[in-house]
Protein backbone atom coordinates (compact mmCIF):
# COMPACT_ATOMS: atom_id res chain seq x y z
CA UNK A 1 -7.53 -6.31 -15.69
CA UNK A 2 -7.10 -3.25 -13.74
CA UNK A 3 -6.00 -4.78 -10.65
CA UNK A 4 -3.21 -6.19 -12.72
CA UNK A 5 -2.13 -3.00 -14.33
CA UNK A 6 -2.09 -1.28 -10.91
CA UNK A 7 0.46 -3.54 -9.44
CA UNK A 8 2.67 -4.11 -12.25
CA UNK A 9 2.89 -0.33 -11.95
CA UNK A 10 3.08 -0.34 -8.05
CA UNK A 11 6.09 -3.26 -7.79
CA UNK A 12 7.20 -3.64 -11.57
CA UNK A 13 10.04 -6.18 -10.02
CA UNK A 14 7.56 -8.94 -9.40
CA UNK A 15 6.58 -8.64 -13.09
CA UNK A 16 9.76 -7.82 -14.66
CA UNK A 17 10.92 -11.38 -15.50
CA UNK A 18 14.89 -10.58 -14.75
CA UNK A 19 14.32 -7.75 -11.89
CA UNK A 20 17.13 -7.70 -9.28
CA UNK A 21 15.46 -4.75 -6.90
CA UNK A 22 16.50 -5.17 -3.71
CA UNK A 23 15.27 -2.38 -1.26
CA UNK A 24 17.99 -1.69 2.09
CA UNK A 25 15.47 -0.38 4.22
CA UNK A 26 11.02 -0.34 4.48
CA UNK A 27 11.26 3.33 3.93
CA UNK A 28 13.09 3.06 0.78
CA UNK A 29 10.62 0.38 -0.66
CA UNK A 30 7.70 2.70 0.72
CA UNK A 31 9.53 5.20 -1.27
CA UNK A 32 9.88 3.67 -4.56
CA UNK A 33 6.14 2.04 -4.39
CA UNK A 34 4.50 5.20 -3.63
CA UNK A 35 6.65 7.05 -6.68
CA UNK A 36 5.00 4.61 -9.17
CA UNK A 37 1.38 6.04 -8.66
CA UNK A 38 0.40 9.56 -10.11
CA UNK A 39 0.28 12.10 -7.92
CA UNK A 40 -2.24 13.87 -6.34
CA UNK A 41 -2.32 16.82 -5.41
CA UNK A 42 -2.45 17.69 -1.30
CA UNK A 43 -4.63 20.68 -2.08
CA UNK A 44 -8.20 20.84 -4.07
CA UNK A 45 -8.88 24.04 -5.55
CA UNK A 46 -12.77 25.11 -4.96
CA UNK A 47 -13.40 28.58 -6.76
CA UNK A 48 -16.37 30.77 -5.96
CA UNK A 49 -18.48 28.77 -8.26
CA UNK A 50 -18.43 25.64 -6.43
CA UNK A 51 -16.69 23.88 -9.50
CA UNK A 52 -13.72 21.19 -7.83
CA UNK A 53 -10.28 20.47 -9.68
CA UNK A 54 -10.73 16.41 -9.60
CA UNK A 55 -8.03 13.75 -9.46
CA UNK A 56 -6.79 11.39 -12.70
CA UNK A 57 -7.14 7.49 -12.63
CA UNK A 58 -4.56 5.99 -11.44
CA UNK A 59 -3.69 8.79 -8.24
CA UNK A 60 -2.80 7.96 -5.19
CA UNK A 61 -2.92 10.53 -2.39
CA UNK A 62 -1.39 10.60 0.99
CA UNK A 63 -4.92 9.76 2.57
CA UNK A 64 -4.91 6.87 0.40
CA UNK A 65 -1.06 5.84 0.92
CA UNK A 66 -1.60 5.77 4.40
CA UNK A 67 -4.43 3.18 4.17
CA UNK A 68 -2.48 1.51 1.80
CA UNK A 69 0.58 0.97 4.48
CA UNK A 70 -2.05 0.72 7.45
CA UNK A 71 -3.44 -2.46 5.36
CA UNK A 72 -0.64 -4.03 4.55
CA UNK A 73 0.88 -3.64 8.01
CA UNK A 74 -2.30 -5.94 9.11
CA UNK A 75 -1.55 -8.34 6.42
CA UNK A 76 1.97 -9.07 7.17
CA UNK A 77 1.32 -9.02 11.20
CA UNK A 78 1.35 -12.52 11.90
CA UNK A 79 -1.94 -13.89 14.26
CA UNK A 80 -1.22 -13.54 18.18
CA UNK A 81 -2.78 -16.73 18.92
CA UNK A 82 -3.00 -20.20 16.18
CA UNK A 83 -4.19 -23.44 16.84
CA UNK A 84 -1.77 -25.80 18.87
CA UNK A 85 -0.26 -28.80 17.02
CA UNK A 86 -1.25 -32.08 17.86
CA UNK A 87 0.28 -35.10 19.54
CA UNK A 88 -0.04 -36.32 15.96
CA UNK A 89 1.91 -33.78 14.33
CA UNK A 90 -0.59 -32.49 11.66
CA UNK A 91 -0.58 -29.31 11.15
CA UNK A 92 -2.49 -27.41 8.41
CA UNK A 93 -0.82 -24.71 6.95
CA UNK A 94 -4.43 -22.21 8.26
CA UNK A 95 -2.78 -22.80 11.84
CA UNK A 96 0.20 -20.49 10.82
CA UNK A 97 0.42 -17.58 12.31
CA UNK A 98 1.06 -15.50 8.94
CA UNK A 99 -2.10 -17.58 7.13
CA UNK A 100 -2.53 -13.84 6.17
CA UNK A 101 0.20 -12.47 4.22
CA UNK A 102 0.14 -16.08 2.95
CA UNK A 103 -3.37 -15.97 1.69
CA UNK A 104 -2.72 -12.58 0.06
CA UNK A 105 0.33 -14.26 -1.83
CA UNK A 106 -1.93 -16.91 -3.13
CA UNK A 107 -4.23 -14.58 -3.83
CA UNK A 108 -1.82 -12.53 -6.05
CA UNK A 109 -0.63 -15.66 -7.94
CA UNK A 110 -4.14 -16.37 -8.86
CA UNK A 111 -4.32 -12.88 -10.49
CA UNK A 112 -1.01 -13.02 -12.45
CA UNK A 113 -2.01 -17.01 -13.10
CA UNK A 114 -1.53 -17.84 -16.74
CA UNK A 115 -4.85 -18.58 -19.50
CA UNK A 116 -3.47 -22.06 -19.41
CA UNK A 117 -4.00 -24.29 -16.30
CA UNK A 118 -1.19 -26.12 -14.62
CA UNK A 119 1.23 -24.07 -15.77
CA UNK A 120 3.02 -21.10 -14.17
CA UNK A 121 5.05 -18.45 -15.28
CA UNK A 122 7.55 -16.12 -13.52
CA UNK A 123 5.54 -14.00 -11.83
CA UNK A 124 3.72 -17.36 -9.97
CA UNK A 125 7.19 -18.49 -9.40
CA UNK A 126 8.70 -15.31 -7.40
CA UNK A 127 6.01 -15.21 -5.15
CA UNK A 128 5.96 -18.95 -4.27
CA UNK A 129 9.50 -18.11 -3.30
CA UNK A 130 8.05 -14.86 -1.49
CA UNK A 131 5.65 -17.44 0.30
CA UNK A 132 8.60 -19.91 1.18
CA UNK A 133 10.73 -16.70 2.75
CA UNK A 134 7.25 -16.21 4.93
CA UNK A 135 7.18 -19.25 6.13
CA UNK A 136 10.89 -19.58 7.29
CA UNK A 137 10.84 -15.70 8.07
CA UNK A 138 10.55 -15.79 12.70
CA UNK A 139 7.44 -14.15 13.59
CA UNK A 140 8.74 -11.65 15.48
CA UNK A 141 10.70 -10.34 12.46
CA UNK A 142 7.44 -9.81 10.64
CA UNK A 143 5.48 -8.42 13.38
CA UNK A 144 8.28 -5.68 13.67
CA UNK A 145 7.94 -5.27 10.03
CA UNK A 146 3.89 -5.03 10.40
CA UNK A 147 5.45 -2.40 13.29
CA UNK A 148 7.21 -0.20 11.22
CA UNK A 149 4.40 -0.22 8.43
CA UNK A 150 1.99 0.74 10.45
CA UNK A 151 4.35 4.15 12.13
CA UNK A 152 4.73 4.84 8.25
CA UNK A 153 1.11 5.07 8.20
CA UNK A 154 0.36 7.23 10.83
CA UNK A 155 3.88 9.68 10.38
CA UNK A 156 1.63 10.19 6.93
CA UNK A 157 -1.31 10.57 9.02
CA UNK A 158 -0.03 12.87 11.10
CA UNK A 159 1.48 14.63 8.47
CA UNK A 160 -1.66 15.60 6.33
CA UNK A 161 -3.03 16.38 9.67
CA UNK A 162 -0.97 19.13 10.59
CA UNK A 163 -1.50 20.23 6.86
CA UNK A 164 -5.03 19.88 7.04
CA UNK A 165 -5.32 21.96 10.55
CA UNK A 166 -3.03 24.75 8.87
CA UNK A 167 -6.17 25.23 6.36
CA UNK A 168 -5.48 28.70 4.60
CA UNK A 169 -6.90 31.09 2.20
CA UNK A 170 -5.40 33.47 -0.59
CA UNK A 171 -6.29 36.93 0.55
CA UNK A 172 -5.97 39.41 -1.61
CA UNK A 173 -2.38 38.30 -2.45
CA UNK A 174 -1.20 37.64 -5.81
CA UNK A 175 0.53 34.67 -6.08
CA UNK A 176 -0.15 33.85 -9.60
CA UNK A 177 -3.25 32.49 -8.68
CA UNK A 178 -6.45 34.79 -9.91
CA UNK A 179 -8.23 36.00 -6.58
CA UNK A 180 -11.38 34.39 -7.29
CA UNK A 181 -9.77 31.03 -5.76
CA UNK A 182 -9.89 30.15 -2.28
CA UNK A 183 -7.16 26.94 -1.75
CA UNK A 184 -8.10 24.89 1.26
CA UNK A 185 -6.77 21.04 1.63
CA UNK A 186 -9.10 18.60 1.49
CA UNK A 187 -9.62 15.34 3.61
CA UNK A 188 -11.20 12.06 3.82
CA UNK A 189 -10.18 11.20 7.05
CA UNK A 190 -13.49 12.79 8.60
CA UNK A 191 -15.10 10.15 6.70
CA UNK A 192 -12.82 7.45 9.51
């Protein structure tokens, strides 16, 4: 499954069955996840022709990083407002506030779940432990972690903005590059 194959290469600790990664800091982990993916190149080359250099399977550009961190940030924030608790005392674990995050954690132990049902291997095992962690995690920890995802996403933003706006052209100059090559970046945020 290729949905498999692109997280085990993303986070390789939650597969690798003795990992000990432990990341100091967001940026760091941002870091290391984003180093996993091939990488694209910022600029597409267009020659006179029309013909486009494309990107490989597998690449992840900025553009796409930054939606990448932007999601995630909305996953982890936990919901402003949850159902209030009963004079009873049930509670169902939809009323928490990070039902989200939670929900993606399931959903992740589903894909990694083993060919034979009822039983789990490592990978289902780590992120139950992720999921407990959640849960005893105080909101306002993971809504300043949703916080600090989301200014990732938009310092990337920002970033391949000011390349973008600095669009430029090989005149005449030889820089290696034959002149028949204009070099302009490329984006998909028009698209947003």
């Amino acid at each position: 499954m290729e949905a498999r194959r692109i997280i085990s290469q993303a986070v390789p600790f939650l597969v690798a069955r003795q990992s000990k990664v432990l990341y100091s800091t967001l940026s760091s982990a941002v870091t290391d996840v984003w180093s996993r993916f091939d990488p694209v190149r910022l600029f597409v080359i267009i020659n006179h022709w029309g013909g486009t250099q494309s990107h490989g399977k597998g690449a992840m550009g900025v553009e796409s990083f930054s939606v990448l961190l932007h999601d995630t940030s909305v996953i982890v924030n936990p919901r402003k407002v949850v159902a209030v608790q009963g004079s009873s005392g049930n509670s169902s674990l939809s009323d928490h506030p990070s039902i989200t995050l939670l929900a993606a954690l399931s959903d992740l132990s589903g894909l990694f779940a083993p060919r034979t049902i009822g039983v789990s291997n490592h990978v289902q095992m780590k992120l139950r432990y992720f999921a407990a962690q959640v849960l005893s995690t105080p909101q306002q920890v993971l809504r300043a972690l949703a916080e600090e995802l989301q200014a990732q996403a938009q310092a990337l933003r920002a970033e391949v903005g000011a390349v973008i706006s600095g669009e430029f052209r090989l005149q005449g100059h030889n820089h290696g590059v034959s002149s028949n090559l204009d070099i302009r970046t490329h984006s998909l945020w028009a698209s947003h």
